[in-house]
C-alpha atoms as a PDB file:
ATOM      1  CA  UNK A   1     124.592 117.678  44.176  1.00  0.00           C
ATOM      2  CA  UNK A   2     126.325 117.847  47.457  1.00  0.00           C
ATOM      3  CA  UNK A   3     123.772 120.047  49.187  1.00  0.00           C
ATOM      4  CA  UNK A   4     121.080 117.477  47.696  1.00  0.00           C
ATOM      5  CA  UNK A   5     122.549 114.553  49.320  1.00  0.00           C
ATOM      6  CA  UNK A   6     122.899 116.568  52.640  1.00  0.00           C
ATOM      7  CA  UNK A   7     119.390 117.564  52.336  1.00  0.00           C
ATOM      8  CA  UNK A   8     118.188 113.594  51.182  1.00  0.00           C
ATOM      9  CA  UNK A   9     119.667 112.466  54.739  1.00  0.00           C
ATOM     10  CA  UNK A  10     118.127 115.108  56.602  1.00  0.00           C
ATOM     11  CA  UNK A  11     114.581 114.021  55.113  1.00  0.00           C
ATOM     12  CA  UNK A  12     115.006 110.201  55.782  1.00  0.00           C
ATOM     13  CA  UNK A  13     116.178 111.479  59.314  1.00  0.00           C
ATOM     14  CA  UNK A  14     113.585 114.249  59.714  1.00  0.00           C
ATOM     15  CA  UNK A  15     110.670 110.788  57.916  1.00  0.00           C
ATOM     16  CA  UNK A  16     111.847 108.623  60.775  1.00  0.00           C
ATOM     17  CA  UNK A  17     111.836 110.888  63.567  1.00  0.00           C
ATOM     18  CA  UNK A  18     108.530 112.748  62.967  1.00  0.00           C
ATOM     19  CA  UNK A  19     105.483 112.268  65.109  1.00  0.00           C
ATOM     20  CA  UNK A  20     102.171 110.793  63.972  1.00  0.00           C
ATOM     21  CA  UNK A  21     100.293 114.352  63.780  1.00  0.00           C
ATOM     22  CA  UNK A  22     103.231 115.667  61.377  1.00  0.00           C
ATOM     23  CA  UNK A  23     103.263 112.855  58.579  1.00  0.00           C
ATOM     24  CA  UNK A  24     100.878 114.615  56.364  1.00  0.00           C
ATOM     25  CA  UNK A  25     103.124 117.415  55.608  1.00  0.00           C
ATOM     26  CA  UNK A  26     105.204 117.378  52.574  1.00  0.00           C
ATOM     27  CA  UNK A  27     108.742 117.289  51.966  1.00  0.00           C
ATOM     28  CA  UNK A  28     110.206 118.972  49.247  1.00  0.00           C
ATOM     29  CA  UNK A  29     113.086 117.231  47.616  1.00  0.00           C
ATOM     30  CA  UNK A  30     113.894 119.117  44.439  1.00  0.00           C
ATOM     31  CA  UNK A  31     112.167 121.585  41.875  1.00  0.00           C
ATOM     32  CA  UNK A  32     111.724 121.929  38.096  1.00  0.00           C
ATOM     33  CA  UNK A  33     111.036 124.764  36.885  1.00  0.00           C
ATOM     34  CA  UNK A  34     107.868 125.570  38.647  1.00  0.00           C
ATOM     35  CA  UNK A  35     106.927 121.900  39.739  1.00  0.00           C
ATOM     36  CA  UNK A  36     108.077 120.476  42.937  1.00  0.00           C
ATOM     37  CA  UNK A  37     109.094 116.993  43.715  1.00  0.00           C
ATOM     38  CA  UNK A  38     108.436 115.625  46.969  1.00  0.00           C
ATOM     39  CA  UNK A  39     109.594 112.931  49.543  1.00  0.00           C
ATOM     40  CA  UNK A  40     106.204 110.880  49.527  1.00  0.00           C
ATOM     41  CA  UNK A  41     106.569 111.453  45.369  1.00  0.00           C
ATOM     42  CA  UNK A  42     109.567 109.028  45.848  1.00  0.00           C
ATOM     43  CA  UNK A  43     108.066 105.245  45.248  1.00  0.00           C
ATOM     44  CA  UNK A  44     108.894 103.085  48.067  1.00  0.00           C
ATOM     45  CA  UNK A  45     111.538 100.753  46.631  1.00  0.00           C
ATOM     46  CA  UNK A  46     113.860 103.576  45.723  1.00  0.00           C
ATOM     47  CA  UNK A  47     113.489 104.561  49.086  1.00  0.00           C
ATOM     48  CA  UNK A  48     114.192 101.271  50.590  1.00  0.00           C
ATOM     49  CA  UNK A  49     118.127 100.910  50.443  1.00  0.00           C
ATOM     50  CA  UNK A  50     120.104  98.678  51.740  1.00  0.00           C
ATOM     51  CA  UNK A  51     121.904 100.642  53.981  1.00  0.00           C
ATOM     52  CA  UNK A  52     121.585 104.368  54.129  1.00  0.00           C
ATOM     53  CA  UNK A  53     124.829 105.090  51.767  1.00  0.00           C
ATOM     54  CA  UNK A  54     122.876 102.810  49.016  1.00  0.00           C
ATOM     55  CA  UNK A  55     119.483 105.037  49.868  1.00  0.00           C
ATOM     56  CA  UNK A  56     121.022 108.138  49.132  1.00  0.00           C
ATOM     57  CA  UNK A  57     122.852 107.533  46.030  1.00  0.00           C
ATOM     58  CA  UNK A  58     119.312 105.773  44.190  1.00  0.00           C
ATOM     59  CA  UNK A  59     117.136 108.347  45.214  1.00  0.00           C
ATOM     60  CA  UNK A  60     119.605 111.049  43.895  1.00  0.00           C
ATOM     61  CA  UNK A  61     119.430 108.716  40.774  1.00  0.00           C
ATOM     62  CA  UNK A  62     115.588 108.857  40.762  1.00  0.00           C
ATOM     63  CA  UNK A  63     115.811 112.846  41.637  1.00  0.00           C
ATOM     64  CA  UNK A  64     118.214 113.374  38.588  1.00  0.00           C
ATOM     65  CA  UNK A  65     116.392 111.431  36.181  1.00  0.00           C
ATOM     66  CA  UNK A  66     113.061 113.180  37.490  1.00  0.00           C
ATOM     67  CA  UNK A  67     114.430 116.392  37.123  1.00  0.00           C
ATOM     68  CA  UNK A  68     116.053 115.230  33.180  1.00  0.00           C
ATOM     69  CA  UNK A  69     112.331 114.468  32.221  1.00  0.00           C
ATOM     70  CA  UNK A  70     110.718 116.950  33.909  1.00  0.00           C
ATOM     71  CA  UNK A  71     112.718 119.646  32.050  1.00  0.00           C
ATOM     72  CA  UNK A  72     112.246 117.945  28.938  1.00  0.00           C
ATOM     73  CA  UNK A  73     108.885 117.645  29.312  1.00  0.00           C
ATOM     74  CA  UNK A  74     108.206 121.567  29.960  1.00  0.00           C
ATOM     75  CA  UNK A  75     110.850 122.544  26.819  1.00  0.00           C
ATOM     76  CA  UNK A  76     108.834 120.290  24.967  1.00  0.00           C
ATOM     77  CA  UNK A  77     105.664 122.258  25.857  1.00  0.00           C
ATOM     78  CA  UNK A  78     106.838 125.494  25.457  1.00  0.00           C
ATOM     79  CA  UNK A  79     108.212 124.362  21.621  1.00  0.00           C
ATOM     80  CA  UNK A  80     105.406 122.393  20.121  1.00  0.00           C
ATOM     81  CA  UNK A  81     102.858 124.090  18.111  1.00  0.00           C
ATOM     82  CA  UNK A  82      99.514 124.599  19.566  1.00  0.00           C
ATOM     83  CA  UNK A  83      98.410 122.191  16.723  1.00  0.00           C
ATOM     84  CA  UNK A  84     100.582 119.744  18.133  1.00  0.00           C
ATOM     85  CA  UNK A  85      99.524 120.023  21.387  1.00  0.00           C
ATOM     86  CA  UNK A  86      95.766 120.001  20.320  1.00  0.00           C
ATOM     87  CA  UNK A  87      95.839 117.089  18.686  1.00  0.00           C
ATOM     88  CA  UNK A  88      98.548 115.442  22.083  1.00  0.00           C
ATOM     89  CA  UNK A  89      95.274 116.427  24.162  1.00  0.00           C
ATOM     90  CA  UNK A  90      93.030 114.823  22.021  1.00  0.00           C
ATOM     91  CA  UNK A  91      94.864 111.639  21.669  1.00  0.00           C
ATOM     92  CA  UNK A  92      95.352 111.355  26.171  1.00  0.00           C
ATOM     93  CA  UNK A  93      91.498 112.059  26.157  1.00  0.00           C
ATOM     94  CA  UNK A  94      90.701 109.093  23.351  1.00  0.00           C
ATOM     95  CA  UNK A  95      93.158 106.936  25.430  1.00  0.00           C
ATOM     96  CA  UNK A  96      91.719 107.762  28.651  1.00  0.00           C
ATOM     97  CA  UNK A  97      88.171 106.947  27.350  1.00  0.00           C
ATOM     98  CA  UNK A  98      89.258 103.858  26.177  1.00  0.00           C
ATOM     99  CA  UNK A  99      90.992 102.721  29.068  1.00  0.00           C
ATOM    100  CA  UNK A 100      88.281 103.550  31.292  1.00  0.00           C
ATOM    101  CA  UNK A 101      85.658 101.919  28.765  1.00  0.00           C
ATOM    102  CA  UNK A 102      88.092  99.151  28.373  1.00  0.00           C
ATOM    103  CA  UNK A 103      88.511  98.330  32.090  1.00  0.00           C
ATOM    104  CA  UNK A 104      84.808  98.923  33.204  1.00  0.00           C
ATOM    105  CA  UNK A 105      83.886  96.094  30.152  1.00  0.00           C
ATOM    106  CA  UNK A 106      86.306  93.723  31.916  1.00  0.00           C
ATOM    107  CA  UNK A 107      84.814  94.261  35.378  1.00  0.00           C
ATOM    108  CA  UNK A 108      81.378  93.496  34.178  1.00  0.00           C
ATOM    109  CA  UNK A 109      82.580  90.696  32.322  1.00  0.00           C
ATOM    110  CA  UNK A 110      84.668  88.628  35.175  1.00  0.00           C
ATOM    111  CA  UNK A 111      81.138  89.404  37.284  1.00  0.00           C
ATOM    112  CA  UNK A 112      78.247  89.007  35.072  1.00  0.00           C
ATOM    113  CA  UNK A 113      79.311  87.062  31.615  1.00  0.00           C
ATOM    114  CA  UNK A 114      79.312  83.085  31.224  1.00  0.00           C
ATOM    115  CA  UNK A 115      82.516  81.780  31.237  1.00  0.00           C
ATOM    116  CA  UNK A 116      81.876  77.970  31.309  1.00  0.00           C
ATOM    117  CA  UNK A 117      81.556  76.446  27.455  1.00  0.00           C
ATOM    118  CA  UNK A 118      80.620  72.851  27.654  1.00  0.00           C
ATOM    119  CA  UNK A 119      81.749  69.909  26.102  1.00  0.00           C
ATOM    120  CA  UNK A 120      78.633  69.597  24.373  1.00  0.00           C
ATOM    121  CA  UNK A 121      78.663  73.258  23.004  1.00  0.00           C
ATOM    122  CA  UNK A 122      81.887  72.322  21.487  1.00  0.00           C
ATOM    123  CA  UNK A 123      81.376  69.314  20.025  1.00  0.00           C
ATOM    124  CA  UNK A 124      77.898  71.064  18.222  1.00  0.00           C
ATOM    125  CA  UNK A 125      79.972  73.807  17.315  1.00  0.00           C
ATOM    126  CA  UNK A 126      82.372  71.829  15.469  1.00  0.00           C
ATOM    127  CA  UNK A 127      79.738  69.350  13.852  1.00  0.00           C
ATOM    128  CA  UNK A 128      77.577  72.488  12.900  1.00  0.00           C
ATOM    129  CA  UNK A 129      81.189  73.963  11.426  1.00  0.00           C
ATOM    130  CA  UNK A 130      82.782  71.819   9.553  1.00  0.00           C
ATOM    131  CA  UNK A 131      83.811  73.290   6.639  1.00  0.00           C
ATOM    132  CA  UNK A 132      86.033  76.142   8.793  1.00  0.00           C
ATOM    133  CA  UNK A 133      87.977  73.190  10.206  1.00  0.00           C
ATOM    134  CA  UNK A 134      89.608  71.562   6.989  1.00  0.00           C
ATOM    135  CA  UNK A 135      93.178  70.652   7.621  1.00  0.00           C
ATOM    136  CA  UNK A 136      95.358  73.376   5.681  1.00  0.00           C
ATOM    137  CA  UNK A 137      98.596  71.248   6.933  1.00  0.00           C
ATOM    138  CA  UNK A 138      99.023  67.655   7.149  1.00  0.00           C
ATOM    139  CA  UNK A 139      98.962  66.330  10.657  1.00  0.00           C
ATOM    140  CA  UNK A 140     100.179  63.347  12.408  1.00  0.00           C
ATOM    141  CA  UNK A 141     100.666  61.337  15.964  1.00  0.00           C
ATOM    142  CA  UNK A 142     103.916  60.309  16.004  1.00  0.00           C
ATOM    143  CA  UNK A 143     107.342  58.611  18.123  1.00  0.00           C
ATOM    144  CA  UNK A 144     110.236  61.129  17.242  1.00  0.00           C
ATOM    145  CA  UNK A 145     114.007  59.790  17.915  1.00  0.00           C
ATOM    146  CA  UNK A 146     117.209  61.191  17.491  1.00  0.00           C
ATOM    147  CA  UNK A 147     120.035  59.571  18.645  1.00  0.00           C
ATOM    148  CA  UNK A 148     124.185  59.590  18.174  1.00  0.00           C
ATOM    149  CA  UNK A 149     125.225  56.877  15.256  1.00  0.00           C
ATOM    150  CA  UNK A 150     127.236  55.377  18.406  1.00  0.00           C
ATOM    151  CA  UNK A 151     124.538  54.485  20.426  1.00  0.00           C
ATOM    152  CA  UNK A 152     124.964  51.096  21.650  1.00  0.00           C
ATOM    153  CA  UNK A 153     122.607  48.297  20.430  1.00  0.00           C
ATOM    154  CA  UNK A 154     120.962  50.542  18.051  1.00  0.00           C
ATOM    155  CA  UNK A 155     119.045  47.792  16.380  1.00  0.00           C
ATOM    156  CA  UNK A 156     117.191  47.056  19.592  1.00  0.00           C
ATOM    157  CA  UNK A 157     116.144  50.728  19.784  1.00  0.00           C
ATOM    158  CA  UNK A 158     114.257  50.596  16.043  1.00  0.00           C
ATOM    159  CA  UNK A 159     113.291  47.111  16.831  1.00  0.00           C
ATOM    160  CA  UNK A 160     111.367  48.527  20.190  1.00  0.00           C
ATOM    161  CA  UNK A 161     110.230  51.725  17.995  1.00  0.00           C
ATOM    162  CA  UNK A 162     108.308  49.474  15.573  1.00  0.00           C
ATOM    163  CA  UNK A 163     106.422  47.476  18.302  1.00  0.00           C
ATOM    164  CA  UNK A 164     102.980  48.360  19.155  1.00  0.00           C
ATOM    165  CA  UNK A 165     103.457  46.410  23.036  1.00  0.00           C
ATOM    166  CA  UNK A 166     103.289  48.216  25.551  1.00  0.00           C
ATOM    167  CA  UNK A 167     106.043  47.317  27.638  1.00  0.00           C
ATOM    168  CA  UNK A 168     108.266  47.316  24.637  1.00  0.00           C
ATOM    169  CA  UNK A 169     107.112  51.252  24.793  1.00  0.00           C
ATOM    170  CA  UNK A 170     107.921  51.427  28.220  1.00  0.00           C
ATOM    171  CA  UNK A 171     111.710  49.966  27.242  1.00  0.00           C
ATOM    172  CA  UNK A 172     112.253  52.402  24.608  1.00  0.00           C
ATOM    173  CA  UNK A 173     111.433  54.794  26.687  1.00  0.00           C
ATOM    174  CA  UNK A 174     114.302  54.087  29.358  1.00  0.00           C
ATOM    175  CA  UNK A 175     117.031  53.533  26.386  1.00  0.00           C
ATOM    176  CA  UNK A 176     116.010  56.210  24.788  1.00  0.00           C
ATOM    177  CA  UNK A 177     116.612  58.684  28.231  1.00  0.00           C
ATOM    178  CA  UNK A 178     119.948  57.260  28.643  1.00  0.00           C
ATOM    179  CA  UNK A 179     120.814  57.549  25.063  1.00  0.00           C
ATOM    180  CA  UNK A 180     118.692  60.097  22.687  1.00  0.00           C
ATOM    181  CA  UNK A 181     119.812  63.757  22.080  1.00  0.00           C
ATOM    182  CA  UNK A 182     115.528  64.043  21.337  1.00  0.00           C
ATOM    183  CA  UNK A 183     112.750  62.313  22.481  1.00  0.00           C
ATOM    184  CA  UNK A 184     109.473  63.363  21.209  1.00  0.00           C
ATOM    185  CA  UNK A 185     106.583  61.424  21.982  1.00  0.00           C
ATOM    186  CA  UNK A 186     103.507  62.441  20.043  1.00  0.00           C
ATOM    187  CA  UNK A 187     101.014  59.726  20.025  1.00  0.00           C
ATOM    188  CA  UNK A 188      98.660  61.315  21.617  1.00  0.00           C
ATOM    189  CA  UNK A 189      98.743  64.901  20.062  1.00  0.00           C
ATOM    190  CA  UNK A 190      98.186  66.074  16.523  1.00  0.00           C
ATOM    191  CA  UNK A 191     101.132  67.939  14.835  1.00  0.00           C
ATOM    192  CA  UNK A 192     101.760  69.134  11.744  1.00  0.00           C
ATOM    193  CA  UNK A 193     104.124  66.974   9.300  1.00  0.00           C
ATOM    194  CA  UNK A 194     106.013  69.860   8.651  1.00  0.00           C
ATOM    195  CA  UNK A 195     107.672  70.265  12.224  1.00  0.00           C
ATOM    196  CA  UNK A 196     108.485  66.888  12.164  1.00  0.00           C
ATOM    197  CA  UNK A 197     110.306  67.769   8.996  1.00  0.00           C
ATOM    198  CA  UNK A 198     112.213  70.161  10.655  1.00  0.00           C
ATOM    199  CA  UNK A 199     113.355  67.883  13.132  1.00  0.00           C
ATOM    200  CA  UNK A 200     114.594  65.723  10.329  1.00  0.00           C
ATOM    201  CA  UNK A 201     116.743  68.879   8.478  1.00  0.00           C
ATOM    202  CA  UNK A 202     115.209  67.665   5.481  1.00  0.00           C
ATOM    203  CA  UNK A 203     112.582  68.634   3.108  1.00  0.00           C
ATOM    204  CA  UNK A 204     109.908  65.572   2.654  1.00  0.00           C
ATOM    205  CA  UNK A 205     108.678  66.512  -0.749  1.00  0.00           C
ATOM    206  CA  UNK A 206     105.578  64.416  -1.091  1.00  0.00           C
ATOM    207  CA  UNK A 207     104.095  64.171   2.098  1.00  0.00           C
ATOM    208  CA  UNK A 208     101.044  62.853   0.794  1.00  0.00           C
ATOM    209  CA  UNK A 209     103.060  60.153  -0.364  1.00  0.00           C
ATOM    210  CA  UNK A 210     104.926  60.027   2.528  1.00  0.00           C
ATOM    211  CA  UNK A 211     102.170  59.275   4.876  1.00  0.00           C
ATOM    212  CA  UNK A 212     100.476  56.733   2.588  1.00  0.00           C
ATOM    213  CA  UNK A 213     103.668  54.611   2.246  1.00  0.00           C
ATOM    214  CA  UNK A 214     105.317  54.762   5.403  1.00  0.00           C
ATOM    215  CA  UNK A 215     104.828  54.192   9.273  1.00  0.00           C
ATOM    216  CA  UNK A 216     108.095  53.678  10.276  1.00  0.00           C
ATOM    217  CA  UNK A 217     110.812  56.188   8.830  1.00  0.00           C
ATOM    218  CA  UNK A 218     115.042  56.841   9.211  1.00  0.00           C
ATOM    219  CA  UNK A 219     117.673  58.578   8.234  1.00  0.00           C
ATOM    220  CA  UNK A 220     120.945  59.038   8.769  1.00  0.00           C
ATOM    221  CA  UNK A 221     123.963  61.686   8.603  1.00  0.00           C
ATOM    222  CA  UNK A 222     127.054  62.154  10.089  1.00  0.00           C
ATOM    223  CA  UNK A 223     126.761  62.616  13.643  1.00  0.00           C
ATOM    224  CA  UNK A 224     123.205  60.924  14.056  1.00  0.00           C
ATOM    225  CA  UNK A 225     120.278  58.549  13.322  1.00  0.00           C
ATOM    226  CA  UNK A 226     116.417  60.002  13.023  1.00  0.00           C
ATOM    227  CA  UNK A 227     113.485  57.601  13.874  1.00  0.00           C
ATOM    228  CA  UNK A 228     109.891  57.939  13.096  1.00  0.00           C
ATOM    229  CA  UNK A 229     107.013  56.022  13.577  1.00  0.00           C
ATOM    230  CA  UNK A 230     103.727  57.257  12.709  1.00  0.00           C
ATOM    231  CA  UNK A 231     100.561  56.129  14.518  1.00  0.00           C
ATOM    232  CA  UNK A 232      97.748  58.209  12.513  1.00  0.00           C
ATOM    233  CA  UNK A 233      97.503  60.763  10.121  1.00  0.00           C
ATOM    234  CA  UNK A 234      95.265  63.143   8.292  1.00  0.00           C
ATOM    235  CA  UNK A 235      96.144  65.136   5.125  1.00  0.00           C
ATOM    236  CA  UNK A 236      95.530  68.350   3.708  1.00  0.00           C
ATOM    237  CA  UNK A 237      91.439  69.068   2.672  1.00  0.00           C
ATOM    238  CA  UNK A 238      90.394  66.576   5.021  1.00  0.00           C
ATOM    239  CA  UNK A 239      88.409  67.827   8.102  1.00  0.00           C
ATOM    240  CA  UNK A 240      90.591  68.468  11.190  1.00  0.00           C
ATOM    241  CA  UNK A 241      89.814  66.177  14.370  1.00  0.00           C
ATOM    242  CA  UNK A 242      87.831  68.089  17.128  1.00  0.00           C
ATOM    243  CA  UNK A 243      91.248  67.543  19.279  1.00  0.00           C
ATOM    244  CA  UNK A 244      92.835  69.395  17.299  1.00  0.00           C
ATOM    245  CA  UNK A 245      90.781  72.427  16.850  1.00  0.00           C
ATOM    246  CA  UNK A 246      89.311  71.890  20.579  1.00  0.00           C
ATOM    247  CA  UNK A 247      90.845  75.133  21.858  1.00  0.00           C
ATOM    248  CA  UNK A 248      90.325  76.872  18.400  1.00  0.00           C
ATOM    249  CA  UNK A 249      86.991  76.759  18.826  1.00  0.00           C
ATOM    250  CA  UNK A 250      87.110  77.539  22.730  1.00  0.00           C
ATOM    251  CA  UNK A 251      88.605  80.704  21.390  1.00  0.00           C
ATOM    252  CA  UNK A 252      86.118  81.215  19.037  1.00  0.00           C
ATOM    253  CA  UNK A 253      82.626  81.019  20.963  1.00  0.00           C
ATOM    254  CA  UNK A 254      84.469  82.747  24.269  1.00  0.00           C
ATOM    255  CA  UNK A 255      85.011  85.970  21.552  1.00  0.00           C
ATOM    256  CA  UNK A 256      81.135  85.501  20.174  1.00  0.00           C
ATOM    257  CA  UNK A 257      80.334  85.533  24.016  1.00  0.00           C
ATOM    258  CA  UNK A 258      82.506  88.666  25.193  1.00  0.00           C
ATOM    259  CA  UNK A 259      81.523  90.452  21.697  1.00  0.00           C
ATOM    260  CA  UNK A 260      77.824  89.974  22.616  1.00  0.00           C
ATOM    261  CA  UNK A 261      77.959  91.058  26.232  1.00  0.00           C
ATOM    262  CA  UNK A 262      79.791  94.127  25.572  1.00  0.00           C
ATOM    263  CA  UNK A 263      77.038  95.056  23.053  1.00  0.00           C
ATOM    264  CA  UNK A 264      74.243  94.226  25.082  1.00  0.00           C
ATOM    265  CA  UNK A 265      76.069  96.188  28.012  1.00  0.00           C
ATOM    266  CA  UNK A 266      76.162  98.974  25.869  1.00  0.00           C
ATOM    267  CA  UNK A 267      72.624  98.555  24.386  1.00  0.00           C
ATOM    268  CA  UNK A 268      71.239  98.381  28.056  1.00  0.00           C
ATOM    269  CA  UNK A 269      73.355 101.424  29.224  1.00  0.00           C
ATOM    270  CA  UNK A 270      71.685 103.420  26.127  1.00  0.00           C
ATOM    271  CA  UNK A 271      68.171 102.513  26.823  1.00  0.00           C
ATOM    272  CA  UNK A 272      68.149 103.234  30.963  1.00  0.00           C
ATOM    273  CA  UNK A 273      69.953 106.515  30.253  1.00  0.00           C
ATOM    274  CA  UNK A 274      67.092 107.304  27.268  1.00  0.00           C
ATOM    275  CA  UNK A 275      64.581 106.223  29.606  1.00  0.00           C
ATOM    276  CA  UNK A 276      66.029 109.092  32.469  1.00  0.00           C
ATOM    277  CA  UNK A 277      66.454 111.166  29.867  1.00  0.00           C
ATOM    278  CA  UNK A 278      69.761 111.702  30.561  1.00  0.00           C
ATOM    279  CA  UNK A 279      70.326 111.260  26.122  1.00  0.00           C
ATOM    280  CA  UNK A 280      69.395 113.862  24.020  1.00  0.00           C
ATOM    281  CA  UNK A 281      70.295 114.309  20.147  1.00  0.00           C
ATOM    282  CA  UNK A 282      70.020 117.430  19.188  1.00  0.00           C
END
């Protein structure tokens, strides 16, 4: 590799020093078999060293590892059944057709396709809907705690977590960033029971139960107290609230919109090439 690194800082000499009329010629840096790597081949960044010691010895990286794959590549060729390579061929044209297809679709689409869904268009779409939007978990809003069994003035803590005030909000708030491994405030986003019930490392077994009977919930073990308090819930078979499913259904009409486009694209591509005549089935 020694006469490859005296070669690599003749080229980045010979690059720099060139005049403007001689920087389309091309520099050849090493060879494979019969294909040729050269200098402009090189991406920029491995190019770009540091200094010129740290230039050399990453572009002799990227020349050895080029030269490892390029090998590999043509004893791969030259061992692989025709068969094999057939069916290689076919598989880079089906990917290339895709990809083309695939990125064409996408221009058109960021250009030409209605991207805006209304508030309106989801609230119909959920009222006209219903029955695809029944809870399959039971949800709740919820004030999650956990904090050390040490915490000073505990009782002051659940005291504030079962008051519906405001400001007593506000003060459980501040205790509970100066004391509480967790904090989870939830009042004003749906969750499912069960993720609360990981928080609590414990199975509840009848949520149904649960919900009905409790709005305020603790428990205890060694190292530290857990705190609920539940400001709404919905149970399992009952219909989800639009809040909940709002980006669902975002999903859901923006994949009816992009499904239709691309069909009409490609309906309207068939009929202007059947009108030139440029289709013919034979």
């Amino acid at each position: 590799m020694n006469k490859l690194i005296f070669t690599i800082f003749v080229l980045i000499a010979v690059t720099f020093c060139k005049s403007g009329k001689d920087k389309e010629s091309r520099i050849p840096v090493a060879k494979a078999g019969n294909i040729v790597l050269y200098y402009d081949e090189i991406p920029d960044q491995v190019k770009e060293g540091i200094n010129p010691d740290d230039s050399i010895a990453t572009i002799q990286n990227y020349v050895t590892k080029w030269a490892k794959r390029e090998l590999m590549f043509q004893k791969a060729e030259l061992n692989l059944s025709q068969e094999l390579r057939n069916e290689i061929e076919q598989h880079l044209a089906e990917t290339r057709l895709n990809l083309v297809v695939y990125e064409y679709q996408r221009m058109m689409m960021l250009q030409k396709m209605d991207t805006i869904i209304s508030h309106e268009e989801l609230q119909n779409y959920y009222t006209n809907n219903e029955n695809s939007f029944m809870l399959t978990s039971n949800i709740v809003k919820a004030l999650f705690i956990k904090i050390p069994v040490e915490t000073p003035d505990i009782s002051k803590i659940k005291m504030l977590l079962r008051s519906y005030n405001q400001k007593d909000i506000q003060d459980l708030e501040s205790l509970c960033y100066q004391f509480a491994e967790r904090f989870d405030d939830f009042r004003e986003e749906w969750i499912t029971l069960d993720r609360l019930s990981l928080e609590l490392k414990e199975d509840i077994s009848n949520q149904e139960n649960f919900l009905k009977r409790n709005n305020y919930y603790e428990t205890t073990d060694s190292n530290s107290v857990y705190l609920i308090k539940i400001n709404d819930y919905r149970l399992i078979g009952s219909l989800s609230p639009f809040e909940y499913v709002e980006d669902d259904i975002k999903r859901i009409i923006w994949n009816t919109r992009r499904i239709e486009f691309i069909q009409d694209l490609e309906n309207g591509i068939l009929n202007e090439a059947i009108k030139r005549n440029d289709l013919k089935v034979y």
